[in-house]
N, C-alpha and C. Protein backbone atom coordinates (compact mmCIF):
# COMPACT_ATOMS: atom_id res chain seq x y z
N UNK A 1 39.24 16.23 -10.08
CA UNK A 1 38.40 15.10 -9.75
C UNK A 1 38.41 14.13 -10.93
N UNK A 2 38.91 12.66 -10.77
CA UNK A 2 38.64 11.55 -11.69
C UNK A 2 37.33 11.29 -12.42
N UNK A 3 37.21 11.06 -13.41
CA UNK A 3 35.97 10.57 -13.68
C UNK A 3 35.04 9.51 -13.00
N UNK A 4 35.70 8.73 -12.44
CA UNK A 4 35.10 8.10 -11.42
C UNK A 4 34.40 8.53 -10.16
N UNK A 5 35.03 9.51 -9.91
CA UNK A 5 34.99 10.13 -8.74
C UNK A 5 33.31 10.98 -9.03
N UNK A 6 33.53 11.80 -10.48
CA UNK A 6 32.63 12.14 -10.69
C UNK A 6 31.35 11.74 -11.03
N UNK A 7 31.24 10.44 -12.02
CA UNK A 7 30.25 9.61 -11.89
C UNK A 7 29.48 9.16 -10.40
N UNK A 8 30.54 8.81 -9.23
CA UNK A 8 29.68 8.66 -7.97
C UNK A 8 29.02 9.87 -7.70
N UNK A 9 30.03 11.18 -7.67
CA UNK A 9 29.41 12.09 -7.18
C UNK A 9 27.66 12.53 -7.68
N UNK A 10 27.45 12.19 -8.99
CA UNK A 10 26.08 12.26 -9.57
C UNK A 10 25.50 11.50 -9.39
N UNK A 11 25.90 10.21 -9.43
CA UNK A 11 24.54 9.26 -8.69
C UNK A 11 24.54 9.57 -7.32
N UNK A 12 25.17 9.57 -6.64
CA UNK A 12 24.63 10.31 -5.16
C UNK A 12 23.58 11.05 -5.54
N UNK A 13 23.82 12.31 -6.56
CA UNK A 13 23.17 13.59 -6.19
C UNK A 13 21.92 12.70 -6.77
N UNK A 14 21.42 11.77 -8.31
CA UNK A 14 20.16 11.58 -8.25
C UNK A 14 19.72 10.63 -7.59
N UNK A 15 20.31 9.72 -6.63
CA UNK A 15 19.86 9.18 -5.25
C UNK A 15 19.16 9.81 -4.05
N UNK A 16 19.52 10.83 -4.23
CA UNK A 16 18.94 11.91 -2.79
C UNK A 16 17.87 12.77 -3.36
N UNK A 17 17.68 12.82 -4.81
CA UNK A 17 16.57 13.45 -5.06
C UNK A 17 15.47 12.20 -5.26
N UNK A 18 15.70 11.09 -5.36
CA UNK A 18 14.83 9.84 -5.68
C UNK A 18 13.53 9.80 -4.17
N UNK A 19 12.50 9.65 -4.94
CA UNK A 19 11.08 9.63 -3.40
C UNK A 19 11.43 8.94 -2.22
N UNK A 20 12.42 8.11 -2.52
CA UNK A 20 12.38 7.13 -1.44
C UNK A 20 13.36 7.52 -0.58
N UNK A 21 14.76 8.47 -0.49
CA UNK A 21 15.02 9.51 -0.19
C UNK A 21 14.74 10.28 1.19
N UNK A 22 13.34 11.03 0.30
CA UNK A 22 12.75 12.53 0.28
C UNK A 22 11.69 11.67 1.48
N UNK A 23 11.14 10.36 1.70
CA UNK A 23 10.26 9.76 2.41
C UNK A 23 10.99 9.85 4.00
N UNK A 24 12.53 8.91 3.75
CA UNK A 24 13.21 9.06 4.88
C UNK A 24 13.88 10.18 5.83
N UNK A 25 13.90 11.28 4.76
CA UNK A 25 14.27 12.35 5.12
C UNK A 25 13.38 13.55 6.29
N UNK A 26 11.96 13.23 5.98
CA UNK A 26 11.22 13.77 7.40
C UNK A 26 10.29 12.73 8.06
N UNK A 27 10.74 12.62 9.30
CA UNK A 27 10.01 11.85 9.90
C UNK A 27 8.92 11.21 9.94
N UNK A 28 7.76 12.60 9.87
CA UNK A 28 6.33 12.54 9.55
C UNK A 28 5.93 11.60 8.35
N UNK A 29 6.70 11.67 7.25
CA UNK A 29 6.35 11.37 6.18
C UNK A 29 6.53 9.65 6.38
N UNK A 30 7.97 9.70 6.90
CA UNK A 30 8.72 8.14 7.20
C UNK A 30 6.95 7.54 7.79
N UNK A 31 6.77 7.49 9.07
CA UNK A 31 5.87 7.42 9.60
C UNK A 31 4.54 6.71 9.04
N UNK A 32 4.27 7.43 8.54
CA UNK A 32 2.66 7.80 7.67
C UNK A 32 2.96 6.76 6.76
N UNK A 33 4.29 6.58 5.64
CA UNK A 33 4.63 5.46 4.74
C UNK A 33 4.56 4.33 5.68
N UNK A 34 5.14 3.88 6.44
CA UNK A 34 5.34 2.89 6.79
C UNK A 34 3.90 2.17 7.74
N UNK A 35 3.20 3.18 8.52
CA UNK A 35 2.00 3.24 8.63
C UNK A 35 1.29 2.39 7.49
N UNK A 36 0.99 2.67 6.03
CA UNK A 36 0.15 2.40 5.37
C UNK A 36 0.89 0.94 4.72
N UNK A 37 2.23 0.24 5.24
CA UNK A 37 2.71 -0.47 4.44
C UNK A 37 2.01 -1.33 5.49
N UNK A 38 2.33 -1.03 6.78
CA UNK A 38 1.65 -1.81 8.06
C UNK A 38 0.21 -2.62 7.70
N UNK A 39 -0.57 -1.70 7.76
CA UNK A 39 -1.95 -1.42 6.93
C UNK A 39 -2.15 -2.66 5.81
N UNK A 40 -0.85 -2.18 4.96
CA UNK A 40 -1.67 -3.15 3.66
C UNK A 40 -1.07 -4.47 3.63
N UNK A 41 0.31 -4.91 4.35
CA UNK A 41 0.36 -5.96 4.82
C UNK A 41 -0.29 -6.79 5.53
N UNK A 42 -1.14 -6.40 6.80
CA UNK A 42 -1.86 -7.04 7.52
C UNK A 42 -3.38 -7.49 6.63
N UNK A 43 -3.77 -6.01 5.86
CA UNK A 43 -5.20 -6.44 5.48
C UNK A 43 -4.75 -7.58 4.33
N UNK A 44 -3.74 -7.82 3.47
CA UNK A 44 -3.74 -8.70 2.27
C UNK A 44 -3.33 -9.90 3.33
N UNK A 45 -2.70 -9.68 4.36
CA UNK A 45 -2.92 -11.30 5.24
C UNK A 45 -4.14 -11.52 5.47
N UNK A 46 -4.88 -11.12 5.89
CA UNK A 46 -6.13 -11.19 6.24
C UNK A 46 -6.96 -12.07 5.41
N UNK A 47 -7.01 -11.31 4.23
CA UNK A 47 -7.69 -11.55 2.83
C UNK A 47 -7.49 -13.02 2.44
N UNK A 48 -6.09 -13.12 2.40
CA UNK A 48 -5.27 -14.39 1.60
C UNK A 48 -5.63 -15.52 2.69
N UNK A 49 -5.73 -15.02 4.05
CA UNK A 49 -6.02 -16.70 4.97
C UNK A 49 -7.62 -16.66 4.92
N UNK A 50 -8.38 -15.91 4.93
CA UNK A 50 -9.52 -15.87 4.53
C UNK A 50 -9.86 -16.95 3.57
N UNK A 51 -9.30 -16.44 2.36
CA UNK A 51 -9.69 -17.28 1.11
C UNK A 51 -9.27 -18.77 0.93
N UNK A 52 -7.77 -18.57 1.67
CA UNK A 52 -7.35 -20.04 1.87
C UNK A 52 -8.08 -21.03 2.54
N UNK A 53 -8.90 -20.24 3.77
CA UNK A 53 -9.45 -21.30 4.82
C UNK A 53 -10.65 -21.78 4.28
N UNK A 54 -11.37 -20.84 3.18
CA UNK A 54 -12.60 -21.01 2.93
C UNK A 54 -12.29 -21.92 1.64
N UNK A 55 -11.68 -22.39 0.91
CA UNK A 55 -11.42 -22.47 -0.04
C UNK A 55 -10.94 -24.41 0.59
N UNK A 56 -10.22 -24.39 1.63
CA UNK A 56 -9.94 -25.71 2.78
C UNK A 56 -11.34 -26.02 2.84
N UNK A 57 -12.05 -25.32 3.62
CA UNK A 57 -12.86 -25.82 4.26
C UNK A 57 -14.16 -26.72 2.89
N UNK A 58 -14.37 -25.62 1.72
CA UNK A 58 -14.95 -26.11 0.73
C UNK A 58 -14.86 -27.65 -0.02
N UNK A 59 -13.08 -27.78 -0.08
CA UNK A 59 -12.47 -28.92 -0.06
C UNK A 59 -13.27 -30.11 0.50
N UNK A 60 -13.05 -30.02 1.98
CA UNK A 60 -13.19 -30.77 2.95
C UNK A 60 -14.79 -30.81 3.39
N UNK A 61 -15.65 -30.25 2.60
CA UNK A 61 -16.55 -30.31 2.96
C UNK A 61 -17.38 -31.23 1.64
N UNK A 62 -16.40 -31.42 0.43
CA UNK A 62 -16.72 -32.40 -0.38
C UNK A 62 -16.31 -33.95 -0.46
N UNK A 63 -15.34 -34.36 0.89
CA UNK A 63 -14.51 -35.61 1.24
C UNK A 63 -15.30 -36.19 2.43
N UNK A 64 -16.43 -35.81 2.43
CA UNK A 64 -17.55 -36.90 3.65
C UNK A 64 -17.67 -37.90 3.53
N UNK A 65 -17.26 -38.49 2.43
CA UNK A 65 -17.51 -39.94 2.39
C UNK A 65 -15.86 -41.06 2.74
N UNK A 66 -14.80 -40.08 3.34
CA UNK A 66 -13.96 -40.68 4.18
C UNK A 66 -14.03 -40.42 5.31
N UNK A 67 -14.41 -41.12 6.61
CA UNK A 67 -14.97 -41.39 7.91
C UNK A 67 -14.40 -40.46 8.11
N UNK A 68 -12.90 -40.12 8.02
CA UNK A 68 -12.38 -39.65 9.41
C UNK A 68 -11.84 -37.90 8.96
N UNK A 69 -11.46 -37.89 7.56
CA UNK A 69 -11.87 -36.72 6.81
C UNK A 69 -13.72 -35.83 7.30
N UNK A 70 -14.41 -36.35 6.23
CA UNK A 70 -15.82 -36.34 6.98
C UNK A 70 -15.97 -35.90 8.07
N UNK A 71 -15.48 -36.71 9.42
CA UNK A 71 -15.67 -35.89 10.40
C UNK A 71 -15.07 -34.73 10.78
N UNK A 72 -13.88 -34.61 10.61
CA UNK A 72 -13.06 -33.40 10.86
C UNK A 72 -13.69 -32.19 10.02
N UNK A 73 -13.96 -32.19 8.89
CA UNK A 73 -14.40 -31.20 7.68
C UNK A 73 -15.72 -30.99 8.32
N UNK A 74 -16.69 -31.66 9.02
CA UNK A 74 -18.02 -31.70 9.83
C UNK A 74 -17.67 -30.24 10.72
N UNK A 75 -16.88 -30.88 11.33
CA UNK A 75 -16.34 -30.08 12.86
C UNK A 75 -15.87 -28.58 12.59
N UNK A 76 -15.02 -28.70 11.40
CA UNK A 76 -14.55 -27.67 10.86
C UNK A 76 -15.90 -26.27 10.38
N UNK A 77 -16.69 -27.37 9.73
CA UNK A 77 -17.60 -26.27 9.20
C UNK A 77 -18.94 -25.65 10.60
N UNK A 78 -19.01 -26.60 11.68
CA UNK A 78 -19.84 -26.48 12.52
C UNK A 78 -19.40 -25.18 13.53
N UNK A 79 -17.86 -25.60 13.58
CA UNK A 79 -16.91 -24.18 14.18
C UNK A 79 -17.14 -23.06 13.56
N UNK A 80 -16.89 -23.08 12.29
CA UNK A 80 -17.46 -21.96 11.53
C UNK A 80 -18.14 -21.08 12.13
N UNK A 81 -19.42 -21.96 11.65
CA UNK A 81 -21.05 -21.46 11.62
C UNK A 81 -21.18 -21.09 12.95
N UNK A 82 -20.68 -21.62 13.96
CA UNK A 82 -20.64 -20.66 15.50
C UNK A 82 -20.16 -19.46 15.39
N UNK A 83 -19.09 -19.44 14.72
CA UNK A 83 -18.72 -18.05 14.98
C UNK A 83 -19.01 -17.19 14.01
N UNK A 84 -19.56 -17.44 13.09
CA UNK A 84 -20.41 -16.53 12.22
C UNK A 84 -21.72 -15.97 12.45
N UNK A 85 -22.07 -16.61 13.50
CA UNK A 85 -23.46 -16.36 14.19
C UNK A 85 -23.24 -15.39 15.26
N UNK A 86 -21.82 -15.89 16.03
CA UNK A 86 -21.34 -14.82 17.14
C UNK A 86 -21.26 -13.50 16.48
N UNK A 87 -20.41 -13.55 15.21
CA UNK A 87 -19.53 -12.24 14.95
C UNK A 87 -20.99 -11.62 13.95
């Protein structure tokens, strides 16, 4: 065997012992990982438009004194407050 040959042959072997691997290798596990990537993708969307909208809306709730801004940022925050009362 070339030395080349042999160098691949060992990174293979510490490729297949590497977690990420050993994750794909039983199902259950695959699963459950990807499960929690699901999970923490959605909740940091969540979070991030959260903060963005509130963070808009704060904006726009300091530009009342352009008519047409003003009103929209009005509307915006009145929508809100409905559904903060609903939820």
């Amino acid at each position: 065997m070339s030395d080349d040959q042999k160098r691949l042959a060992d990174a293979l072997e510490e490729l297949k012992d590497h977690n990420f691997m050993k994750i794909h290798e039983s199902p259950i596990k695959f699963i459950y990982y990807n499960l929690l990537r699901g999970l923490a993708i959605g909740l940091g969307s969540v979070v991030g438009a959260t903060l963005l909208v509130s963070i808009l809306v704060a904006i726009l709730a300091q530009i009342e004194f352009i008519p047409i801004l003003g009103n929209y940022a009005h509307q915006v925050i009145e929508i809100i407050e409905k559904l903060d009362k609903k939820g």
